[in-house]
Each structure stands twice: as C-alpha cells, then as structure tokens.
C-alpha atoms as a PDB file:
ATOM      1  CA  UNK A   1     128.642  99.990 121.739  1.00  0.00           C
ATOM      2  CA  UNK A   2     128.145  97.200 124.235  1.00  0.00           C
ATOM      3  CA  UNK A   3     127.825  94.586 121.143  1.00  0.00           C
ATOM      4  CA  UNK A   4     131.003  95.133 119.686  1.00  0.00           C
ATOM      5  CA  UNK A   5     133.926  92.286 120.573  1.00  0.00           C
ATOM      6  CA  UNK A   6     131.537  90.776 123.391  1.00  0.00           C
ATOM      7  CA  UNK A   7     132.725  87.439 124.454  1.00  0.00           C
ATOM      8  CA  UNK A   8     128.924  87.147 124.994  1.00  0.00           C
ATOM      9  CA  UNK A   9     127.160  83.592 126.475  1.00  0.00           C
ATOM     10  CA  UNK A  10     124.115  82.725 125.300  1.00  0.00           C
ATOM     11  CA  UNK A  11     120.765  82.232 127.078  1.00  0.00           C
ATOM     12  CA  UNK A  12     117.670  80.903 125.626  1.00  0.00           C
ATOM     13  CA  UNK A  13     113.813  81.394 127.346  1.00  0.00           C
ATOM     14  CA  UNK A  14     110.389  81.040 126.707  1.00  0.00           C
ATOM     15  CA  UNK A  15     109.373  84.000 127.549  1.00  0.00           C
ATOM     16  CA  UNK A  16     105.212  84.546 127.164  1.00  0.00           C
ATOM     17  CA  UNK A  17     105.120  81.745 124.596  1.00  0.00           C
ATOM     18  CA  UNK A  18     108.244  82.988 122.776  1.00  0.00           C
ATOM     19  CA  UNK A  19     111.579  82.062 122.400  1.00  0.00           C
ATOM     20  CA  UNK A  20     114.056  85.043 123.772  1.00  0.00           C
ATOM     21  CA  UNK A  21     117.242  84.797 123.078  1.00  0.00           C
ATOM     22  CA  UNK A  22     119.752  87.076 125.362  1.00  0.00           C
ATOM     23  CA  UNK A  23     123.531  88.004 125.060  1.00  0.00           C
ATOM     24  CA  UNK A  24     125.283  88.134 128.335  1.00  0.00           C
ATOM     25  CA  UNK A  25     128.438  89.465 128.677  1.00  0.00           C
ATOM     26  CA  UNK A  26     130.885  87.361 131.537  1.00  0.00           C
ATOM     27  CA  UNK A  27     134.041  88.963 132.561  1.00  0.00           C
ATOM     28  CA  UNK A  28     136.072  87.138 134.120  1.00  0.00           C
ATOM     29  CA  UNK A  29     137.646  89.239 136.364  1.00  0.00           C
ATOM     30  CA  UNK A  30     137.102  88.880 139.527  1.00  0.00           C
ATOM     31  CA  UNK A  31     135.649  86.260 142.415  1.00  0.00           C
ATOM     32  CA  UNK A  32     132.005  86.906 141.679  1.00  0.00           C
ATOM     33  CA  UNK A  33     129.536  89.164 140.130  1.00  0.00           C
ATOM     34  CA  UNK A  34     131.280  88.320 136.950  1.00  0.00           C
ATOM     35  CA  UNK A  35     129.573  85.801 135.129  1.00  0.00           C
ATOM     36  CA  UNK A  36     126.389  83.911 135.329  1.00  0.00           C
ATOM     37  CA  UNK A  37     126.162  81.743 137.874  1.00  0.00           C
ATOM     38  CA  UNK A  38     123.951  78.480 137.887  1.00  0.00           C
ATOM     39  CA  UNK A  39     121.357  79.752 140.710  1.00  0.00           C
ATOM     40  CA  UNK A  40     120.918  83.021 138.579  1.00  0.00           C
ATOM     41  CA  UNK A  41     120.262  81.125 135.749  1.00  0.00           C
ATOM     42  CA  UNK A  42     117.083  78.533 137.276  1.00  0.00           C
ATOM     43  CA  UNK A  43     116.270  81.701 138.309  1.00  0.00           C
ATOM     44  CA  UNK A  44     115.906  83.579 135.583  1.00  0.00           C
ATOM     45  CA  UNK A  45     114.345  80.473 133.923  1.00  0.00           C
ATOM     46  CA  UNK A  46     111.686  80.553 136.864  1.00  0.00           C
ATOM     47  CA  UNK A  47     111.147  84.361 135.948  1.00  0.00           C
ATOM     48  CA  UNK A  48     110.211  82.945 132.075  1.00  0.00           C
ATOM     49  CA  UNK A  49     108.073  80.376 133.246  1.00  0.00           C
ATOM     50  CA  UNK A  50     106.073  82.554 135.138  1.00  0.00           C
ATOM     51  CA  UNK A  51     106.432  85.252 132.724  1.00  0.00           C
ATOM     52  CA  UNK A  52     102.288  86.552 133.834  1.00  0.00           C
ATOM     53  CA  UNK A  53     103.536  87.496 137.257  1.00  0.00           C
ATOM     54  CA  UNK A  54     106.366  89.861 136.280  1.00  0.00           C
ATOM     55  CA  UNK A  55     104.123  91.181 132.776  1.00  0.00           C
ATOM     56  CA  UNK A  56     104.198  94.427 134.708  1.00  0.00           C
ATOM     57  CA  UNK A  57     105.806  94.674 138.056  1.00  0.00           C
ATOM     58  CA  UNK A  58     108.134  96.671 139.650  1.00  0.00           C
ATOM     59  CA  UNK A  59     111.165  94.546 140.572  1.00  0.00           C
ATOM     60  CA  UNK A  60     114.299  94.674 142.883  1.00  0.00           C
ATOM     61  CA  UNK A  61     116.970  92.373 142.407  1.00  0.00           C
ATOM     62  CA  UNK A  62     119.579  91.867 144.739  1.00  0.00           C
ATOM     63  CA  UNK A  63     122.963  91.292 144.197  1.00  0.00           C
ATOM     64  CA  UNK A  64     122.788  91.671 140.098  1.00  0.00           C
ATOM     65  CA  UNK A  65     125.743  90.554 138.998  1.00  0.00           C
ATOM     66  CA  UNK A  66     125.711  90.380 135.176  1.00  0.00           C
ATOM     67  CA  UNK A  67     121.941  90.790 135.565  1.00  0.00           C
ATOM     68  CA  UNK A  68     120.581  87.836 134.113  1.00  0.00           C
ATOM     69  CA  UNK A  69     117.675  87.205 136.510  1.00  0.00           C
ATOM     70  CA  UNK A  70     116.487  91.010 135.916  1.00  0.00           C
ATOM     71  CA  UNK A  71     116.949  91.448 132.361  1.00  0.00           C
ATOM     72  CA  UNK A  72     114.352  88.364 131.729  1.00  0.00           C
ATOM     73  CA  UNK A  73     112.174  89.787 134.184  1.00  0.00           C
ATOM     74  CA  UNK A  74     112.856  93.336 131.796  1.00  0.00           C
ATOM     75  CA  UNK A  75     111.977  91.150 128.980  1.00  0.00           C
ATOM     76  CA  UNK A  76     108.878  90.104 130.529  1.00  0.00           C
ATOM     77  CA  UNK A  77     107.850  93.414 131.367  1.00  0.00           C
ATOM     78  CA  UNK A  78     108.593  94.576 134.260  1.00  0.00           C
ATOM     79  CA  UNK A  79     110.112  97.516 135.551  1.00  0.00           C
ATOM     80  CA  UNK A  80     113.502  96.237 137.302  1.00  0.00           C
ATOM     81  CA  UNK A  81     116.194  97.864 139.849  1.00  0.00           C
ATOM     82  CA  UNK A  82     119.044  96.139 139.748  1.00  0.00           C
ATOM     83  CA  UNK A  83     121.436  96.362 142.022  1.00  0.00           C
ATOM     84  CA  UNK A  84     124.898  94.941 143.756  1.00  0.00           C
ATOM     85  CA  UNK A  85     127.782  96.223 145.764  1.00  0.00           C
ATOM     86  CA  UNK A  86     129.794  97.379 142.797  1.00  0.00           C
ATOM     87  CA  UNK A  87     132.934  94.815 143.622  1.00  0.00           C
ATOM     88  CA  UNK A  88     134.882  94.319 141.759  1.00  0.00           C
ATOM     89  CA  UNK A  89     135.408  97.340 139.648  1.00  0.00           C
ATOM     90  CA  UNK A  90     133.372  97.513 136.833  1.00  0.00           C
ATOM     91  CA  UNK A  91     130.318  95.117 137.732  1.00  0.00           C
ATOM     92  CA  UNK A  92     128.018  97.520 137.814  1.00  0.00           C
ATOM     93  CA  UNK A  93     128.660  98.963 134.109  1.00  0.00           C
ATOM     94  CA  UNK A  94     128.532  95.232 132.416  1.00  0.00           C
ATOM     95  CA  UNK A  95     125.177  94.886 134.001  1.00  0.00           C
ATOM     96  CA  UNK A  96     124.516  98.237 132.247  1.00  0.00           C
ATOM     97  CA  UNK A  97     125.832  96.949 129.160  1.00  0.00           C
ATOM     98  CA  UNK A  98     123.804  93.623 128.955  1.00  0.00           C
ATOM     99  CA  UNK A  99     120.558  95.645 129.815  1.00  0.00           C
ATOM    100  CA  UNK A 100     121.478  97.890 127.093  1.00  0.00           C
ATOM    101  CA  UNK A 101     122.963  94.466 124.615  1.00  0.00           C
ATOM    102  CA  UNK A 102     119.252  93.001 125.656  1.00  0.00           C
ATOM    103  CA  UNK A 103     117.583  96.478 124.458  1.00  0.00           C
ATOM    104  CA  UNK A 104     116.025  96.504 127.735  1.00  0.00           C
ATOM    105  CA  UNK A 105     117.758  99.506 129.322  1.00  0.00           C
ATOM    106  CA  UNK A 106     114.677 102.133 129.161  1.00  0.00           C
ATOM    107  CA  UNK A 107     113.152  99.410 131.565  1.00  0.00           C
ATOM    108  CA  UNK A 108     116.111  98.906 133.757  1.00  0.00           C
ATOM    109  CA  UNK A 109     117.553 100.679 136.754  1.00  0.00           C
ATOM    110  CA  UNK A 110     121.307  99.417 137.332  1.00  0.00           C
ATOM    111  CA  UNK A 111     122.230 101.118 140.941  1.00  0.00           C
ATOM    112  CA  UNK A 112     125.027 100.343 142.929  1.00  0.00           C
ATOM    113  CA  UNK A 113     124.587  99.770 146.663  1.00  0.00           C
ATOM    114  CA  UNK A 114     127.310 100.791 149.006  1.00  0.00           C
ATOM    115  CA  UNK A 115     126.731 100.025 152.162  1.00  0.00           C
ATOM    116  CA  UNK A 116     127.378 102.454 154.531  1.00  0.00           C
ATOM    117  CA  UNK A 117     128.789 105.154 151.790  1.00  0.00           C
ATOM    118  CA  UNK A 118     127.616 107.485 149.671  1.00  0.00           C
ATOM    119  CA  UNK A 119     124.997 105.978 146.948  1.00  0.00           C
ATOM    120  CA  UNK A 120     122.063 104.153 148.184  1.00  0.00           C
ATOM    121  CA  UNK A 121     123.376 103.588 151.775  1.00  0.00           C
ATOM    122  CA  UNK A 122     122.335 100.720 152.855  1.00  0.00           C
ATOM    123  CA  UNK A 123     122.925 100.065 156.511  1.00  0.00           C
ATOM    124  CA  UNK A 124     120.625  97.115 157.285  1.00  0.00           C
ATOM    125  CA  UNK A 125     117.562  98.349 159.661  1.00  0.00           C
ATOM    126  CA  UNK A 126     118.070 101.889 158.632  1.00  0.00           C
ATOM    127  CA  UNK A 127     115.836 103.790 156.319  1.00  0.00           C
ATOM    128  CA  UNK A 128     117.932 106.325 154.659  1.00  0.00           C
ATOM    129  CA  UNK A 129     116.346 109.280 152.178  1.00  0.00           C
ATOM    130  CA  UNK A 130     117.377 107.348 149.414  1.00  0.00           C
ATOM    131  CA  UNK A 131     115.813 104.044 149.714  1.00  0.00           C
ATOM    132  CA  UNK A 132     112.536 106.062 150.474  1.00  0.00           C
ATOM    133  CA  UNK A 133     112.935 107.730 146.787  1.00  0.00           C
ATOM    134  CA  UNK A 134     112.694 104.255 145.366  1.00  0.00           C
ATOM    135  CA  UNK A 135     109.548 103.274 143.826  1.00  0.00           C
ATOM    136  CA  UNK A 136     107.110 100.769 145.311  1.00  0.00           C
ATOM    137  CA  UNK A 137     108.959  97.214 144.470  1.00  0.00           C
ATOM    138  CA  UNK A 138     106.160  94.296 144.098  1.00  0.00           C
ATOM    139  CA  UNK A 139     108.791  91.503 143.727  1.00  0.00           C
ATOM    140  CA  UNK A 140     112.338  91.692 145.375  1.00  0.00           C
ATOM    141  CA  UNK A 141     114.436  88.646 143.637  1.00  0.00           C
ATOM    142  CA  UNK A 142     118.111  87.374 144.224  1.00  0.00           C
ATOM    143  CA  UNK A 143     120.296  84.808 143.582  1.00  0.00           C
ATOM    144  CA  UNK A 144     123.837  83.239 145.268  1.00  0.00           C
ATOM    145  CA  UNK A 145     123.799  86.180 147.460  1.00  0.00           C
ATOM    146  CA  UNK A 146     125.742  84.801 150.135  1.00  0.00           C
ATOM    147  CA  UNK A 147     128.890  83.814 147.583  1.00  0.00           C
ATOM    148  CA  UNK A 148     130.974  85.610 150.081  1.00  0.00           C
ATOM    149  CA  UNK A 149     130.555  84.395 153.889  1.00  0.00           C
ATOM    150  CA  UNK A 150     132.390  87.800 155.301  1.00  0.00           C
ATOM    151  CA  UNK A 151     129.133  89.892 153.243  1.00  0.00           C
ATOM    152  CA  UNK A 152     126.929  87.235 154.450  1.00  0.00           C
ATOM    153  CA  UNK A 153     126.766  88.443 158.236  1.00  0.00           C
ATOM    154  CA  UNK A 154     124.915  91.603 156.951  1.00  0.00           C
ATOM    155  CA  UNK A 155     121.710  88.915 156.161  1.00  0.00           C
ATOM    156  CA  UNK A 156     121.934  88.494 160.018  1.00  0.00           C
ATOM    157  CA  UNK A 157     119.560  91.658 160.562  1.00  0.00           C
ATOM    158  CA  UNK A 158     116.945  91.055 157.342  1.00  0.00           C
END
C-alpha cells in the first residue's frame, strides 16, 4: 500500500475550479529524480492553470521523477506516459506509487527509458519498434531535465 508510512509532501492546485490536493512521496536517496524539484512544481502549477488544454490529451513527460508534473496533468484528465531513465534504483516505482497514492494510476503509464538497452531504447534520431507502439502524444512536457550535464549531451541531437 503506497499510503502506508509515506513521508509524503504536500501539493495543493486548482485544478478545473477545484482545489486538488496531492501526496507526493520524496526519497531522498539519490542526486535527482528523488524529490520534487522547484521547476517541476511551476510546472505542474502551469498544467492546473491551464487545466482545459490537458482535459483530455495524451501526454509524455520527460524525465518524471516523482511525477508531479504528470500526475496533475492525470488529474486533469489526460492520459499521461511518464517516463525517466530509472537512476537511481527505484525511481521509477515511487513514481508508480504516487500515481497510484493520487488514484490516478488507470490513467498513467510509468515507463522507464534506457537508452540504448533493452526497454524503450531510446537512441536519439533512431526510431526503434517500441517508440512506434506508443500512442499518439499531443503534449510532450518536462522539467530540470538537464540536472546532470554528462546526460545533457544527448539533447545535442533533439
């Protein structure tokens, strides 16, 4: 049960005239992809504002982290792939577990991206068979994805 012991922050948005509260789960275990970090957080409060444009859309967010920016956009309606390198360990399944805290995890899609590896390759400029089984994305969102300068020279070919 993701609720259970959660040294959960709190997040609070208007969300299509409402008030949404969310429980985010931080661990603090590693350089990044851990908590929520100020960029994701405008951004998710962007999402909220603007709740209309993501009442049904298909989004992609890059570089998830604890999913903040994607669960909103959940909460708003949309459809949402989130996804993130999967480093450090156990990223990938606290995303899961907020979606699932935020009871928006039949809407969200928490997929790990390894680049050049086994999951959704992703080897910038190359289609691979499994990015072509992902759905049509109207809105591709991220924030603080260059944290790391040695992961930032993959932007170099976007």
């Amino acid at each position: 049960d993701p609720s259970a012991a959660c040294p959960c922050r709190t997040f609070s948005f208007a969300i299509h005239g409402m008030e949404t509260e969310l429980q985010i789960s931080e661990v603090y275990s590693g350089d990044y992809g851990c908590i929520a970090w100020p960029s994701s957080i405008v951004l998710a409060t962007l999402i909220a504002r603007h709740s209309s444009l993501f009442s049904s859309a298909r989004v992609l967010e890059l570089g998830c982290g604890v999913g903040l920016p994607g669960i909103v956009a959940a909460k708003c309606g949309s459809v949402v792939h989130l996804t993130d390198v999967g480093q450090p360990a156990g990223i990938l399944e606290n995303c899961r577990d907020n979606c699932k805290r935020n009871h928006v995890d039949s809407k969200c899609h928490v997929v790990g991206l390894r680049f050049f590896s086994n999951l959704v390759s992703v080897d910038w400029g190359h289609i691979t068979k499994e990015l072509l089984q992902l759905e049509p994305i109207d809105l591709v969102i991220g924030a603080d994805l260059f944290y790391d300068s040695k992961r930032s020279q993959m932007s170099l070919c976007l």
